[in-house]
Structures are given as structure tokens and as C-alpha cells.
Protein backbone atom coordinates (compact mmCIF):
# COMPACT_ATOMS: atom_id res chain seq x y z
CA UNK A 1 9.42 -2.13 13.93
CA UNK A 2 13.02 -3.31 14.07
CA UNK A 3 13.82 -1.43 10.81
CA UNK A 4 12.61 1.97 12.66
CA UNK A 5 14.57 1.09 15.46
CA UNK A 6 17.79 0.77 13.56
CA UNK A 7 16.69 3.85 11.38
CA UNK A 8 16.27 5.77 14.97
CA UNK A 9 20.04 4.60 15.73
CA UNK A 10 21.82 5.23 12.68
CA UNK A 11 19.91 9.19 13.02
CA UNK A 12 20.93 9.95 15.88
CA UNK A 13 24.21 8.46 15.65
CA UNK A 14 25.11 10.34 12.64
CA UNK A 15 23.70 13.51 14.41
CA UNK A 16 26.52 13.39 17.14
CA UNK A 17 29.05 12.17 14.83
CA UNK A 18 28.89 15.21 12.73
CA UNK A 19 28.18 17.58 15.01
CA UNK A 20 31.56 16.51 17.10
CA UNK A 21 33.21 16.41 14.25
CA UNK A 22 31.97 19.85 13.25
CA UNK A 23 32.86 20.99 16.54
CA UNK A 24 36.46 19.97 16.35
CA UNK A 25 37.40 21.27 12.92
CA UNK A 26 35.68 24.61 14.02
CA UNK A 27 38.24 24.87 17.22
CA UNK A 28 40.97 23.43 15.16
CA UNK A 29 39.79 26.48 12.58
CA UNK A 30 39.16 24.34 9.45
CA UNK A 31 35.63 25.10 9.58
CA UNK A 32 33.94 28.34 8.93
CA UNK A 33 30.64 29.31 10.60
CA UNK A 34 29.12 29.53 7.11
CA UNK A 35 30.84 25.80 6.44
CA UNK A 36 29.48 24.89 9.69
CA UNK A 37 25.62 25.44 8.54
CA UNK A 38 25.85 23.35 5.62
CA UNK A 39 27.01 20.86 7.08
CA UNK A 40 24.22 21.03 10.01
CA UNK A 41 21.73 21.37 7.33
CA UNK A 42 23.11 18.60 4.94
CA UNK A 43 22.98 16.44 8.22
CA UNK A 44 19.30 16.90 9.36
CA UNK A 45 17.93 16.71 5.62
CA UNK A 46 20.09 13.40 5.53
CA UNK A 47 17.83 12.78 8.84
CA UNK A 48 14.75 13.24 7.53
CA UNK A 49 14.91 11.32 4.22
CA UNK A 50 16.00 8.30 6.13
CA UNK A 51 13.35 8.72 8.47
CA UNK A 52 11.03 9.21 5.89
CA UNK A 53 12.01 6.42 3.99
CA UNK A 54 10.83 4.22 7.06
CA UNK A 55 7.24 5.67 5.57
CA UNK A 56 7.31 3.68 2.53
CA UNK A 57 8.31 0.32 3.83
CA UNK A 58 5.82 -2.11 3.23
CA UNK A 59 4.37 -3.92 6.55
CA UNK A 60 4.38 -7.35 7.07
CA UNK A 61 1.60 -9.03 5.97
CA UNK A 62 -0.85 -9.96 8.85
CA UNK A 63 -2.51 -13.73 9.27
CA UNK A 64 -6.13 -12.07 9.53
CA UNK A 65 -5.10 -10.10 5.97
CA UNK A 66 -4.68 -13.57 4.19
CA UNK A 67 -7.59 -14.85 4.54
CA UNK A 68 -9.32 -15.55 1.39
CA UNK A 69 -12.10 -12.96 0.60
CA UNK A 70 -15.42 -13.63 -1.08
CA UNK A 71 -15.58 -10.41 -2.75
CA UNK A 72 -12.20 -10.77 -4.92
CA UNK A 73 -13.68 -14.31 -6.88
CA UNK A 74 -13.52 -16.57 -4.26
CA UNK A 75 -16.91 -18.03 -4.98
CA UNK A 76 -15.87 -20.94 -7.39
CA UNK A 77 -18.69 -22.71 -7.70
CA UNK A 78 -20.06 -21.12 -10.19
CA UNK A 79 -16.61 -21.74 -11.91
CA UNK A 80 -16.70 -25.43 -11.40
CA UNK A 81 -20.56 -25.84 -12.54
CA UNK A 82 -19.50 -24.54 -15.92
């Protein structure tokens, strides 16, 4: 949860950022409206791959998931007869 959190943050921080940025250097007259779209676009797809990299995290590992399962060997009796 915390790592979405932070992943939320760091979006829409870099959003602003580069949109005031953007916004400067086009009324300074550095940056072209064609200029400007790339950058907007380079932005949001940076965006969306670290949002979806959030996707392949792996969760934490819950107590009731460790318990130990009688369908994956844990019958060893038969083990120790033999």
C-alpha cells in the first residue's frame, strides 16, 4: 500500500513539475507548441509505466497463506513409515 502511495506522489508530482516547467519555457519562447506535446506525452506515458509497475509488485505474504497445506505433501507419515 505504501509503495502505491509513494508511486501516487512521485506521479503527480512530476505531472506539475513538467507541466510548469513547460509552461514557462513556452512564455519565455523556448518551447514550441509541437515541443510542448512531446513533452506532455513523454510525461503521462512516464505516468503510466510507473503506475503500472505498482501492478507487478508482489504482495506481502499473508499469515493465513502460510499455513502448511495437505495437498502440496504435507502428509508425512507415509514418508516416515517407509
Amino acid at each position: 500500500m505504501r509503495r502505491a502511495i509513494n508511486t501516487i506522489k512521485v506521479s503527480i508530482f512530476t505531472n506539475i513539475a513538467a507541466n510548469i516547467v513547460g509552461l514557462i519555457l513556452a512564455v519565455v519562447g523556448v518551447l514550441t507548441p509541437a515541443t510542448a506535446i512531446v513533452l506532455h506525452v513523454s510525461i503521462f506515458i512516464f505516468v503510466v509505466v510507473n503506475s503500472a509497475l505498482v501492478l507487478n509488485a508482489n504482495p506481502r505474504v499473508r499469515i493465513e497463506d502460510t499455513a502448511p497445506s495437505t495437498q502440496a505433501g504435507g502428509d508425512t507419515s507415509r514418508e516416515e513409515a517407509a
